[in-house]
C-alpha atoms as a PDB file:
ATOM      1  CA  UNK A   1       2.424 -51.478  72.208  1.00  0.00           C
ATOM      2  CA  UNK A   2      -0.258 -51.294  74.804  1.00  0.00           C
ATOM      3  CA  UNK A   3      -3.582 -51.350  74.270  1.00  0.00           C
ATOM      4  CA  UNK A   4      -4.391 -47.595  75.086  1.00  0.00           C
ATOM      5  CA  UNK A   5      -1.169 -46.667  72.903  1.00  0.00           C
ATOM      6  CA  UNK A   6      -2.535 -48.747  70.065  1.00  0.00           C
ATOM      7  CA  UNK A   7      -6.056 -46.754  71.155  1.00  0.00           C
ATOM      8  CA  UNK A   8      -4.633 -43.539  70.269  1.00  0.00           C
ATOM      9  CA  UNK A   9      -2.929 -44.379  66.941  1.00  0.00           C
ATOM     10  CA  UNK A  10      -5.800 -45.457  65.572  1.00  0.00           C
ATOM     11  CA  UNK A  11      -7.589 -42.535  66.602  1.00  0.00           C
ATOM     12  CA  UNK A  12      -4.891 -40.361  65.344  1.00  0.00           C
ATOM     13  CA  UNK A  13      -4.981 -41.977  62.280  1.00  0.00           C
ATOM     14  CA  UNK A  14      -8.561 -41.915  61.847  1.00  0.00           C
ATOM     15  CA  UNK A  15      -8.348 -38.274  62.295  1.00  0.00           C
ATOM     16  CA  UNK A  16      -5.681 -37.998  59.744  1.00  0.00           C
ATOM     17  CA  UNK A  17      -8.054 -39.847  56.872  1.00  0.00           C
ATOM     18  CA  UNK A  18     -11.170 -37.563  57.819  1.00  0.00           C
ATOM     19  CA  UNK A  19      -8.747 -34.115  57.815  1.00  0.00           C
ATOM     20  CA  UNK A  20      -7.431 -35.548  54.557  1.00  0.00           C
ATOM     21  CA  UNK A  21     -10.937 -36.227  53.110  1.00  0.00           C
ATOM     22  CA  UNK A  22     -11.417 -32.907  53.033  1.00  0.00           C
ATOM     23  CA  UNK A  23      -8.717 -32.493  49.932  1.00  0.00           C
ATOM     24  CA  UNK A  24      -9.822 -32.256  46.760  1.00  0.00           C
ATOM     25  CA  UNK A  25      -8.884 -32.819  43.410  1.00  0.00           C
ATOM     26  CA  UNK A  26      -9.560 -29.130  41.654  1.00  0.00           C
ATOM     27  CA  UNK A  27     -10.146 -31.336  38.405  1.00  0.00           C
ATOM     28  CA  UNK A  28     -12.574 -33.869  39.636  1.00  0.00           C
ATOM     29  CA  UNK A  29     -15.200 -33.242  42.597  1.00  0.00           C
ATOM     30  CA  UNK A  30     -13.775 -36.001  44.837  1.00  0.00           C
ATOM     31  CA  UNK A  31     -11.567 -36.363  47.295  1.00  0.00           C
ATOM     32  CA  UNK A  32      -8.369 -37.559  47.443  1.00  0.00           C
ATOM     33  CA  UNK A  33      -8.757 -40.305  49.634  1.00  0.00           C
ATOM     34  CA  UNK A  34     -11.770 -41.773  47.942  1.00  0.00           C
ATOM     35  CA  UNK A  35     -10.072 -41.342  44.974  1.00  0.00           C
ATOM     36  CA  UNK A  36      -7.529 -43.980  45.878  1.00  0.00           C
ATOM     37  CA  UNK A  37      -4.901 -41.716  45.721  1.00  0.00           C
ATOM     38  CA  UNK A  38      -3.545 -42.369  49.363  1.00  0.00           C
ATOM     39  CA  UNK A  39      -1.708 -45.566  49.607  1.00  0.00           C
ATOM     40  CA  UNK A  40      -0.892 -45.212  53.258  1.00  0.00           C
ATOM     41  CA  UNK A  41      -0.788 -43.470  56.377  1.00  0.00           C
ATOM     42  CA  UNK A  42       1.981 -44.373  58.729  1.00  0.00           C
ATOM     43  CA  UNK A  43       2.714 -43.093  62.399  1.00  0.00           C
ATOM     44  CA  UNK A  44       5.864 -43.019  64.273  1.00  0.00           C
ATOM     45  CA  UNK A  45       5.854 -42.519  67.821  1.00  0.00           C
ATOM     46  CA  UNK A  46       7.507 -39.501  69.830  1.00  0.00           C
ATOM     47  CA  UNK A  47       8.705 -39.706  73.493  1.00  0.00           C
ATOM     48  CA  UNK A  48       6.442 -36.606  73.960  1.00  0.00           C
ATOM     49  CA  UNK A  49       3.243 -38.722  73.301  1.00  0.00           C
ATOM     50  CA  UNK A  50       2.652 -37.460  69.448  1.00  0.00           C
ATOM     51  CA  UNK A  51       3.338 -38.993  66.180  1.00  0.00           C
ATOM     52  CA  UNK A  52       5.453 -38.150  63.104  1.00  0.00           C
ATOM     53  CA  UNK A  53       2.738 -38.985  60.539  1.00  0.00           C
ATOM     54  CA  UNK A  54       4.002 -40.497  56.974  1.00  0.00           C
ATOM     55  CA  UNK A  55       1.443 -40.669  53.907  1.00  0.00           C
ATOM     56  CA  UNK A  56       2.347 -42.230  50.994  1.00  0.00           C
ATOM     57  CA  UNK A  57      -0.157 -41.449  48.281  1.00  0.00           C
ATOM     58  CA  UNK A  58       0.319 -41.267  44.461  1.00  0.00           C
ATOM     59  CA  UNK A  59      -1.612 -39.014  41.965  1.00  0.00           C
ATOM     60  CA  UNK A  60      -4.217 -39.754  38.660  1.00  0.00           C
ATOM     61  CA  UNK A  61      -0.995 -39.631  36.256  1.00  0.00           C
ATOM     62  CA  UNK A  62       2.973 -38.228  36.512  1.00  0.00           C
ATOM     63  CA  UNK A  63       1.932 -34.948  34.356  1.00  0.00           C
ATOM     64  CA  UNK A  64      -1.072 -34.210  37.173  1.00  0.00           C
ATOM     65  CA  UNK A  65      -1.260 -29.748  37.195  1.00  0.00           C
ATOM     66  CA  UNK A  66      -1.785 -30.225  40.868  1.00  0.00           C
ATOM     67  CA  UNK A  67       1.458 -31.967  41.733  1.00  0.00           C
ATOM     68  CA  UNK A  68       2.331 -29.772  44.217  1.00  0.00           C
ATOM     69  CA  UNK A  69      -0.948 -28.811  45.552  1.00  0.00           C
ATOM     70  CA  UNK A  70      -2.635 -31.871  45.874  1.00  0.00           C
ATOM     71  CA  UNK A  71       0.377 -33.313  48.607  1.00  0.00           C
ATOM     72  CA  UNK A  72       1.005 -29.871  50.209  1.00  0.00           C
ATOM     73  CA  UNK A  73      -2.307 -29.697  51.058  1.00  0.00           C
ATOM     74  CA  UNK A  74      -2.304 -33.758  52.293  1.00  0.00           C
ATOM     75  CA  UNK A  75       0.750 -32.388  54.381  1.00  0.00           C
ATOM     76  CA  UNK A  76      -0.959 -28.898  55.585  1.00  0.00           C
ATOM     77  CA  UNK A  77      -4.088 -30.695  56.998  1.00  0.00           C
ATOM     78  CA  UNK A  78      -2.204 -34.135  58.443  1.00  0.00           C
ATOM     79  CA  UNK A  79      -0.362 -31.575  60.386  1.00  0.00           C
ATOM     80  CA  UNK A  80      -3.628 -29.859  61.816  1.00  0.00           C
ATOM     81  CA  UNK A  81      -4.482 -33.103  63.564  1.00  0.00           C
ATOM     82  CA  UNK A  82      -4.185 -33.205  67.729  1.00  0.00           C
ATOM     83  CA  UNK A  83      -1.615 -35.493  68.521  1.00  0.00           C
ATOM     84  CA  UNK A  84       0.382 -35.423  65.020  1.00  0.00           C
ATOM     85  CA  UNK A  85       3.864 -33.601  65.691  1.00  0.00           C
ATOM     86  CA  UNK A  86       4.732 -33.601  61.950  1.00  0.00           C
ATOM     87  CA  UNK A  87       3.864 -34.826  58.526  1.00  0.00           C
ATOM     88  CA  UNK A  88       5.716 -35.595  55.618  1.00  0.00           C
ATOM     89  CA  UNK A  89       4.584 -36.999  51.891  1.00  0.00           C
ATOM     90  CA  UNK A  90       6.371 -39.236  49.338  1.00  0.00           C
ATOM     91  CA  UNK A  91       4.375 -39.517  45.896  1.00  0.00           C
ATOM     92  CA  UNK A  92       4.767 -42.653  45.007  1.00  0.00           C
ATOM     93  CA  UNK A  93       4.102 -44.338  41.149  1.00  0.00           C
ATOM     94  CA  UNK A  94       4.036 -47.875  42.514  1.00  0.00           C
ATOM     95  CA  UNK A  95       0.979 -49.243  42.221  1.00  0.00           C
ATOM     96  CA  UNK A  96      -0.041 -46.702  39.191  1.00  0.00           C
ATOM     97  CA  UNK A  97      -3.105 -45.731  40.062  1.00  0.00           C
ATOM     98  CA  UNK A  98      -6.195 -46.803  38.372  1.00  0.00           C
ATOM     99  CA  UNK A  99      -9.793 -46.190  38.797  1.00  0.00           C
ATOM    100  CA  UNK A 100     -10.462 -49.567  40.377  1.00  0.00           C
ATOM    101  CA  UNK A 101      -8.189 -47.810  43.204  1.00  0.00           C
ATOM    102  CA  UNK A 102     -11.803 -45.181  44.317  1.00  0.00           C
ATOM    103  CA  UNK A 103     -14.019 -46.369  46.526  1.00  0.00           C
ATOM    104  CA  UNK A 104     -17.755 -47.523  45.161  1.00  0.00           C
ATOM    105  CA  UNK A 105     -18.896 -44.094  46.894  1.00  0.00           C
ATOM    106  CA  UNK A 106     -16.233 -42.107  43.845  1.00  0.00           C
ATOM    107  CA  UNK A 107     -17.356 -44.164  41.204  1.00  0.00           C
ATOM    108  CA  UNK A 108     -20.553 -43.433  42.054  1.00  0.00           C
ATOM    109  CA  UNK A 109     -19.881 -39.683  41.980  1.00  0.00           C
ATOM    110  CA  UNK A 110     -18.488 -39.830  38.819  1.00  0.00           C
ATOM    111  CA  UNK A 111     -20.987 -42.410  36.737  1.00  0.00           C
ATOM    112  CA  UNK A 112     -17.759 -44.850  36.599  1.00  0.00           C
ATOM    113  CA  UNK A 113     -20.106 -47.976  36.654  1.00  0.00           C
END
């Protein structure tokens, strides 16, 4: 990959994790990226110049009420990005997700120290 295609996936993927950080858990006022619930963001490349964009991410526990929301809505914004094609998103279980998973900025939000 050249150096002005590696240039524009990580810009594309930056975009992705700021459109995504705008997500939030209805339950807890975070979002889902600092959370930890987004294990990873992964771009394919397109002959056209876009990318098929892949998140994994996972949610607080299996029985989560926003199981459909919260991934939807990873989907609906990843695919608002310039130079994203598509998006799909697997929930994953593997890690589980744990608290240690949120950034320091989360914790802080939620007195988890």
């Amino acid at each position: 990959m050249s150096d002005q295609a590696a240039s524009k996936e990580n810009d594309v993927r930056d975009d992705i994790v700021r459109v995504i950080k705008t997500v939030f858990d209805p339950e807890i006022p975070v979002d889902i990226y600092e959370l930890g619930l987004i294990y990873g963001i992964d771009l394919e490349p397109q002959e056209d110049g876009q990318f098929k964009a892949h998140i994994r991410m996972t949610l607080t526990t299996p029985n989560c009420p926003s199981a459909a929301e919260l991934p939807a809505a990873a989907q609906n914004v990843t695919e608002t990005v310039e130079g994203v094609s598509s998006a799909s998103v697997e929930i994953v279980w593997d890690p589980p997700w744990t608290r240690d998973l949120m950034s320091e900025e989360a914790r802080l939000s939620l007195g988890f120290f």
